[in-house]
PDB file of N, CA and C in Angstrom:
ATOM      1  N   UNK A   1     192.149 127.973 -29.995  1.00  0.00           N
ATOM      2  CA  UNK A   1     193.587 127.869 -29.970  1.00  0.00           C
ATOM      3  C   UNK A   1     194.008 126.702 -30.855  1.00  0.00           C
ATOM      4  N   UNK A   2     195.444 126.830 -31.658  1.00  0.00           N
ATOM      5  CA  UNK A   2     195.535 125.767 -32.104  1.00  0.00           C
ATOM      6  C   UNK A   2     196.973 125.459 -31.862  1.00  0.00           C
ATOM      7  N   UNK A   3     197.188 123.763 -31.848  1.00  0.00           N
ATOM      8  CA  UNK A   3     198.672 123.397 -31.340  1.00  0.00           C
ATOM      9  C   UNK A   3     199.065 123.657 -33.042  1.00  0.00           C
ATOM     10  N   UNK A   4     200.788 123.963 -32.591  1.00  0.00           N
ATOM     11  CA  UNK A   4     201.322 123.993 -33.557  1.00  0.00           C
ATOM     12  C   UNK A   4     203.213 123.297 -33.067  1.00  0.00           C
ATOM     13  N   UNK A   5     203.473 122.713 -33.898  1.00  0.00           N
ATOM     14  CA  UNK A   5     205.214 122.236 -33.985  1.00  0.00           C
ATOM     15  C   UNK A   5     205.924 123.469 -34.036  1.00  0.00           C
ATOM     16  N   UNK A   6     207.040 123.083 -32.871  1.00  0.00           N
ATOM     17  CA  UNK A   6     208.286 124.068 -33.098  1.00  0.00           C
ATOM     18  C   UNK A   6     208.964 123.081 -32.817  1.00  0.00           C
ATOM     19  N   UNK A   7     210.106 122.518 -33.544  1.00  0.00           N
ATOM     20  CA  UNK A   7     211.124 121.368 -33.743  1.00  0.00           C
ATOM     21  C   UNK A   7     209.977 120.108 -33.027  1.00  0.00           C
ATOM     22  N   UNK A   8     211.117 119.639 -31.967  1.00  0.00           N
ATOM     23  CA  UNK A   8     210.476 118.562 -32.033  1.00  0.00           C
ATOM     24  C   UNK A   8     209.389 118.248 -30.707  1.00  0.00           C
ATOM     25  N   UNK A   9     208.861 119.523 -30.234  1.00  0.00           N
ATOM     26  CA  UNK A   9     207.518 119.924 -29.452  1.00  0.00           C
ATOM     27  C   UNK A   9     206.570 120.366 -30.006  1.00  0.00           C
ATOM     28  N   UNK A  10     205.335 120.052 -29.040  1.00  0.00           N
ATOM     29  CA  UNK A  10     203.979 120.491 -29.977  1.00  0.00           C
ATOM     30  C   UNK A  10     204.042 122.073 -28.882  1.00  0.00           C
ATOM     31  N   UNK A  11     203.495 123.045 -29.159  1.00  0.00           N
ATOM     32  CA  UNK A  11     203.217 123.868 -28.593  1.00  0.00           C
ATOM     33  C   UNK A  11     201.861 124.783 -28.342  1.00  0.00           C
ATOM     34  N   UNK A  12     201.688 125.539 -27.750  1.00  0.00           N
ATOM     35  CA  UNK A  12     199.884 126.158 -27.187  1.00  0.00           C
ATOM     36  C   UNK A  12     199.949 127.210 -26.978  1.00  0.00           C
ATOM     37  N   UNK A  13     199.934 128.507 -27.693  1.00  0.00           N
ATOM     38  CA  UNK A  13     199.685 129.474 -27.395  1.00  0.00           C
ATOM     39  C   UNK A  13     198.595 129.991 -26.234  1.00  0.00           C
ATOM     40  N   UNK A  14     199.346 130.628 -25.382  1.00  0.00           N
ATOM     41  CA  UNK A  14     198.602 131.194 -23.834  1.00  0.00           C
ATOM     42  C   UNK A  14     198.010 132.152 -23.990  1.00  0.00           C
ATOM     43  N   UNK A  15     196.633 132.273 -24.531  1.00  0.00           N
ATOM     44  CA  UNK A  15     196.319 133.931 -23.967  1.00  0.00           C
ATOM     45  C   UNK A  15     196.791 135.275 -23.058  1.00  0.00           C
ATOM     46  N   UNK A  16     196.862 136.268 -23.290  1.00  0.00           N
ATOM     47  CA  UNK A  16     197.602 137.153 -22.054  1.00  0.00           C
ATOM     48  C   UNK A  16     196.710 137.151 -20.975  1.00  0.00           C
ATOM     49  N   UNK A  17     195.312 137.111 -20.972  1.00  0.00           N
ATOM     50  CA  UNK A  17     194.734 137.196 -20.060  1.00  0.00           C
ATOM     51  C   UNK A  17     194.469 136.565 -19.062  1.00  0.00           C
ATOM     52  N   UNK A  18     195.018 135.075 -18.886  1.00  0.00           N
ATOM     53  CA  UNK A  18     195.478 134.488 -18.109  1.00  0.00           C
ATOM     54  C   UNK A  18     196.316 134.680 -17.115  1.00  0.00           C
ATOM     55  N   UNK A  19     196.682 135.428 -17.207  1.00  0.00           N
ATOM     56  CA  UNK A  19     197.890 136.247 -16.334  1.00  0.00           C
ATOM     57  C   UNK A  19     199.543 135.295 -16.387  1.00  0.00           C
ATOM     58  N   UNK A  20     199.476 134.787 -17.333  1.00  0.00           N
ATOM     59  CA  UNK A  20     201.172 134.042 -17.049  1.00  0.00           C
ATOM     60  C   UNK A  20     202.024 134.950 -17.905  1.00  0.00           C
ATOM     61  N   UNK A  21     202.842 135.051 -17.545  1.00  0.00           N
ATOM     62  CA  UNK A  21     204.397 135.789 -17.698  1.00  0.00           C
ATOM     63  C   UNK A  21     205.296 134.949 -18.359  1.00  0.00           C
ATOM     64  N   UNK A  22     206.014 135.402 -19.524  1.00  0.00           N
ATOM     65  CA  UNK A  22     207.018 135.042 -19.925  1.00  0.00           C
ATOM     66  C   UNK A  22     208.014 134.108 -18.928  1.00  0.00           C
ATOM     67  N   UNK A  23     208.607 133.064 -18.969  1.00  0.00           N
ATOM     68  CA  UNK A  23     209.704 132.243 -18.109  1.00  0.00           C
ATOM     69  C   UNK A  23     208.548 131.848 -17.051  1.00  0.00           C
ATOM     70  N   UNK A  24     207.425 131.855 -16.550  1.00  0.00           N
ATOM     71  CA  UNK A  24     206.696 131.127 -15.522  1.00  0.00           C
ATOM     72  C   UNK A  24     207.190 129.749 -16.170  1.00  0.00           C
ATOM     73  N   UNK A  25     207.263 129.022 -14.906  1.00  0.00           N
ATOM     74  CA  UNK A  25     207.043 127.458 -15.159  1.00  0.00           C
ATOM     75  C   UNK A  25     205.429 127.037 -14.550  1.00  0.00           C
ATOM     76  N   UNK A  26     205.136 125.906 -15.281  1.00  0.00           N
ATOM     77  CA  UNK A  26     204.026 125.605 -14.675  1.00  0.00           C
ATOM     78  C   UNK A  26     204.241 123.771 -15.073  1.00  0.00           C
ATOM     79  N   UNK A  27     203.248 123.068 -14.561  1.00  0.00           N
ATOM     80  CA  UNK A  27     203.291 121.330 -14.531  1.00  0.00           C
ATOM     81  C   UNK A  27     201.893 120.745 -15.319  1.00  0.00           C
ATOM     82  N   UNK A  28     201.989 120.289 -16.359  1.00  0.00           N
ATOM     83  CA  UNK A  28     200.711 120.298 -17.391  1.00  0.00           C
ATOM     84  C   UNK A  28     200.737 119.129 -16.804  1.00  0.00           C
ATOM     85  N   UNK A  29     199.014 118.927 -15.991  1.00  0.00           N
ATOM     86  CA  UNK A  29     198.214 117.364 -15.668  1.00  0.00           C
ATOM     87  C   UNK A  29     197.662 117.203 -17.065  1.00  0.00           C
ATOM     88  N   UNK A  30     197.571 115.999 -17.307  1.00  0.00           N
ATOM     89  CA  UNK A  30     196.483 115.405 -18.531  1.00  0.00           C
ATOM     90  C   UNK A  30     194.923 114.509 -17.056  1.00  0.00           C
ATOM     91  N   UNK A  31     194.129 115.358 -17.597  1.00  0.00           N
ATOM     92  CA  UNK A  31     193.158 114.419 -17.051  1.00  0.00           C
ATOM     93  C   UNK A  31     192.622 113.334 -18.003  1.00  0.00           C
ATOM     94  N   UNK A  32     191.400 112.604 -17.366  1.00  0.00           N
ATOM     95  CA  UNK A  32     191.061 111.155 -17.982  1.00  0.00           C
ATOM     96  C   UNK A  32     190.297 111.447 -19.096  1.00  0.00           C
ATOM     97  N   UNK A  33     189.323 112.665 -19.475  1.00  0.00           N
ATOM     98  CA  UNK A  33     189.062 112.635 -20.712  1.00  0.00           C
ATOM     99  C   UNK A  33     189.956 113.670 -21.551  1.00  0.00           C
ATOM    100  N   UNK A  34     191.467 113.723 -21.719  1.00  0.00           N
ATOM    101  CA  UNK A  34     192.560 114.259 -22.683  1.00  0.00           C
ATOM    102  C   UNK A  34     192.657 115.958 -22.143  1.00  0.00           C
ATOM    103  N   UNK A  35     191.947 116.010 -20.866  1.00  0.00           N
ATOM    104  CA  UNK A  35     192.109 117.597 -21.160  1.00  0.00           C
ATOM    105  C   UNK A  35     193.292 117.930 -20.526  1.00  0.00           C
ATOM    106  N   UNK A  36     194.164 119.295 -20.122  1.00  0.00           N
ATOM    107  CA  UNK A  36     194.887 119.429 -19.722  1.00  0.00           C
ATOM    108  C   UNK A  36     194.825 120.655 -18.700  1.00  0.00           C
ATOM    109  N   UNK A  37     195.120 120.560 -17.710  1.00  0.00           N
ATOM    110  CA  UNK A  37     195.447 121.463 -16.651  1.00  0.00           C
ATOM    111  C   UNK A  37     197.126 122.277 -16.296  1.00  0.00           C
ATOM    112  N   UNK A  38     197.245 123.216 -16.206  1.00  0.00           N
ATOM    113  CA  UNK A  38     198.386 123.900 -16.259  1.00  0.00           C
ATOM    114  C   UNK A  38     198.930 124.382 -14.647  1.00  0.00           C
ATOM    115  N   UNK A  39     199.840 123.878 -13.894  1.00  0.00           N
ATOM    116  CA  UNK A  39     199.099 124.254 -12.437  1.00  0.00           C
ATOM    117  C   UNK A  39     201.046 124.811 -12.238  1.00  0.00           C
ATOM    118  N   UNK A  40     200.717 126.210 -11.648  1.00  0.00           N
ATOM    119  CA  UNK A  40     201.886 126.797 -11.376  1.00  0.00           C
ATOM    120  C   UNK A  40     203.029 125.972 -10.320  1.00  0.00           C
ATOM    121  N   UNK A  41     204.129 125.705 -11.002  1.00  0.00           N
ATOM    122  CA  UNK A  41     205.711 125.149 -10.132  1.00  0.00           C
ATOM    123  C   UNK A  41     206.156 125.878  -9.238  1.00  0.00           C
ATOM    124  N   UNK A  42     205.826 125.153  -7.944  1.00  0.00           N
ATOM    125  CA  UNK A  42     206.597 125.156  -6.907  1.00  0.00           C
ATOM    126  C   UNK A  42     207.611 124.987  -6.725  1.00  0.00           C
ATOM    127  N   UNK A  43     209.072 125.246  -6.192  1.00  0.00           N
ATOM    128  CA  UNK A  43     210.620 124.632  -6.089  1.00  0.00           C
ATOM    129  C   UNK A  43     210.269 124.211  -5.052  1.00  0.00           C
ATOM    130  N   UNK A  44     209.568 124.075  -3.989  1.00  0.00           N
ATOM    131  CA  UNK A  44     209.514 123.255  -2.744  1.00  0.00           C
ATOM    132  C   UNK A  44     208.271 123.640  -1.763  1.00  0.00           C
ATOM    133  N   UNK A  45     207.649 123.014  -1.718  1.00  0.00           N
ATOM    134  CA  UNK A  45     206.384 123.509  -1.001  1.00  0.00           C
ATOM    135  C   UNK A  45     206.179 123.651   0.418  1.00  0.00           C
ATOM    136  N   UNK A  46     207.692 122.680   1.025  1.00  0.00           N
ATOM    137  CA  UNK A  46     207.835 122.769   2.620  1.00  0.00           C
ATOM    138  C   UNK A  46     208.135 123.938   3.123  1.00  0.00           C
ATOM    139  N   UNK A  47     209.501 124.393   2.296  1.00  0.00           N
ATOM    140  CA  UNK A  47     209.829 125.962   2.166  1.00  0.00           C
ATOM    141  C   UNK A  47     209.625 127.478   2.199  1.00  0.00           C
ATOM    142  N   UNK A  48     208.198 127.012   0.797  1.00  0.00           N
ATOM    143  CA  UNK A  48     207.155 128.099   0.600  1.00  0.00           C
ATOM    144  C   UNK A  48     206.440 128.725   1.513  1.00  0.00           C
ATOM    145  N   UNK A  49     206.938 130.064   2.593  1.00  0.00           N
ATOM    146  CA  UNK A  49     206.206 130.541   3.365  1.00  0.00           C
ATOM    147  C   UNK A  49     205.064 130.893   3.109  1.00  0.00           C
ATOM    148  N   UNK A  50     204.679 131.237   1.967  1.00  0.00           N
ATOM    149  CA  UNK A  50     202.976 131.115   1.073  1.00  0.00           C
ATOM    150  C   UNK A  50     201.944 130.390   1.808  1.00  0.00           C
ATOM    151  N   UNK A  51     202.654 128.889   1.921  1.00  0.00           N
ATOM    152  CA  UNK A  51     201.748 127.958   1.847  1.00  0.00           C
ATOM    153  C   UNK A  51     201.829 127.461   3.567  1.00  0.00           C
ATOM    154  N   UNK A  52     200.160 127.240   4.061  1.00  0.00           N
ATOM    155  CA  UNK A  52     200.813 126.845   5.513  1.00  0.00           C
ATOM    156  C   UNK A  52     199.881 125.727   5.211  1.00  0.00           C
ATOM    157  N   UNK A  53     201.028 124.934   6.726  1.00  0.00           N
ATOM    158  CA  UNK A  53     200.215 123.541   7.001  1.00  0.00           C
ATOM    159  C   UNK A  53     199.571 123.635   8.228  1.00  0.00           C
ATOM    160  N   UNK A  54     198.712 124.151   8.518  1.00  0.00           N
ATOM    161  CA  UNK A  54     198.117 124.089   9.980  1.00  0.00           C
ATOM    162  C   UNK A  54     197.552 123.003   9.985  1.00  0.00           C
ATOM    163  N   UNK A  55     197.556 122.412  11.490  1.00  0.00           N
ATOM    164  CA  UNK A  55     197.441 121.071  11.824  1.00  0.00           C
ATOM    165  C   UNK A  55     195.905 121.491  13.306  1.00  0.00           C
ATOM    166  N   UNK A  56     196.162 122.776  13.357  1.00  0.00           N
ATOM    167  CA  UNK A  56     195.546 122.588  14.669  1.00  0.00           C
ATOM    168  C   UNK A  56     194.194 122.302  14.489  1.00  0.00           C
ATOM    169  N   UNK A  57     193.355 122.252  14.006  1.00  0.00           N
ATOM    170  CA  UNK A  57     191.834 122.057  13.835  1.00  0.00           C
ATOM    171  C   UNK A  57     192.119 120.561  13.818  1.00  0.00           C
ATOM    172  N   UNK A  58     192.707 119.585  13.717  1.00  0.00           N
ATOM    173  CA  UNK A  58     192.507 118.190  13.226  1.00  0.00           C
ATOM    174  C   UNK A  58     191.899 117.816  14.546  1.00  0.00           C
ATOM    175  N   UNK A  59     190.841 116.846  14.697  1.00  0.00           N
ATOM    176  CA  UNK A  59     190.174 116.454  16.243  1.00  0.00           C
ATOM    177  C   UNK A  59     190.798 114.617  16.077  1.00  0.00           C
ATOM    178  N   UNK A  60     190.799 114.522  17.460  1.00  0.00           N
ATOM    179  CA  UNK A  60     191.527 113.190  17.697  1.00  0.00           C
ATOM    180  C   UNK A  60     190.345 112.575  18.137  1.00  0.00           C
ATOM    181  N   UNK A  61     190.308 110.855  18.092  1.00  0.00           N
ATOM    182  CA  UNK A  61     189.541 110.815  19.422  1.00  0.00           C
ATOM    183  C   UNK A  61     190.427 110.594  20.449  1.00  0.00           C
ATOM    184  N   UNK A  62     189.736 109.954  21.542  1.00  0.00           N
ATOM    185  CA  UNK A  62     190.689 109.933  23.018  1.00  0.00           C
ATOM    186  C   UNK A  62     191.620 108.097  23.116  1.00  0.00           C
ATOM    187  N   UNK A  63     191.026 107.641  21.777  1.00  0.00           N
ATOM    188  CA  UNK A  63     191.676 106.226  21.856  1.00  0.00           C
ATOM    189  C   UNK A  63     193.146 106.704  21.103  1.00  0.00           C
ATOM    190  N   UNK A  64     193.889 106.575  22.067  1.00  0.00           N
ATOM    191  CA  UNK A  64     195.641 107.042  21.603  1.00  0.00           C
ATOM    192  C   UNK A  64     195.990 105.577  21.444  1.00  0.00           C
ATOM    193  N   UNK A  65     195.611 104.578  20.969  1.00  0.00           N
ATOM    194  CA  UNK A  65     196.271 102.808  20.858  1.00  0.00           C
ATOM    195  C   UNK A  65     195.858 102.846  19.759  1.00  0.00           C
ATOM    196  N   UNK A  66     196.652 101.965  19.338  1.00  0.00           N
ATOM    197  CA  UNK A  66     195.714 100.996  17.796  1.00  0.00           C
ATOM    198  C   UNK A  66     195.620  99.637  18.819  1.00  0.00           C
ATOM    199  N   UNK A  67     195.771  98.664  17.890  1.00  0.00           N
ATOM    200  CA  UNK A  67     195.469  96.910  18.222  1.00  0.00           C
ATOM    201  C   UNK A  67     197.202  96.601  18.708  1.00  0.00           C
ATOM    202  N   UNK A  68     198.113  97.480  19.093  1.00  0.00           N
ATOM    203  CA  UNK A  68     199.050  97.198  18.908  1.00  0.00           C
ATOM    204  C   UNK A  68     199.112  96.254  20.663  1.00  0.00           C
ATOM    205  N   UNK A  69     200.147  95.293  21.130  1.00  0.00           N
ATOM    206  CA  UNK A  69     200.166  94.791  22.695  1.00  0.00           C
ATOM    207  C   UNK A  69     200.828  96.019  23.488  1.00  0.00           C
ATOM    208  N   UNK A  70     199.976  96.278  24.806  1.00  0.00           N
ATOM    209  CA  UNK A  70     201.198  97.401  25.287  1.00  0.00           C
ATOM    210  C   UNK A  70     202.347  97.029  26.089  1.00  0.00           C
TER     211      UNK A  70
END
């Protein structure tokens, strides 16, 4: 692939086989050695019935205090 200028952005042609669609948004990470990751935009992730937060597996122990005085 090669970057190329359109005004005053560099740009990256996407393969189709990637599966992204015209108008997808996505959030480009730069990692530490220059590479880049493309990771699909969320509008809100609390929202997103998609995505769950299950909590129930988390194990406690039985000490419910910190150092706090009671």
């Amino acid at each position: 692939m090669k970057i190329r200028q359109q005004g005053n952005s560099l740009v990256v042609t996407v393969p189709s086989r990637f599966d992204f669609k015209a108008g997808d948004e996505v959030i480009a990470v730069k990692g530490r050695d220059h590479s880049i990751t493309y990771v699909p935009k969320m509008s809100h992730p609390f929202k997103d019935k998609a995505i769950s937060f299950d909590h129930e597996d988390e194990a406690f122990n039985d000490m419910t205090a910190g150092r706090e005085e009671i």
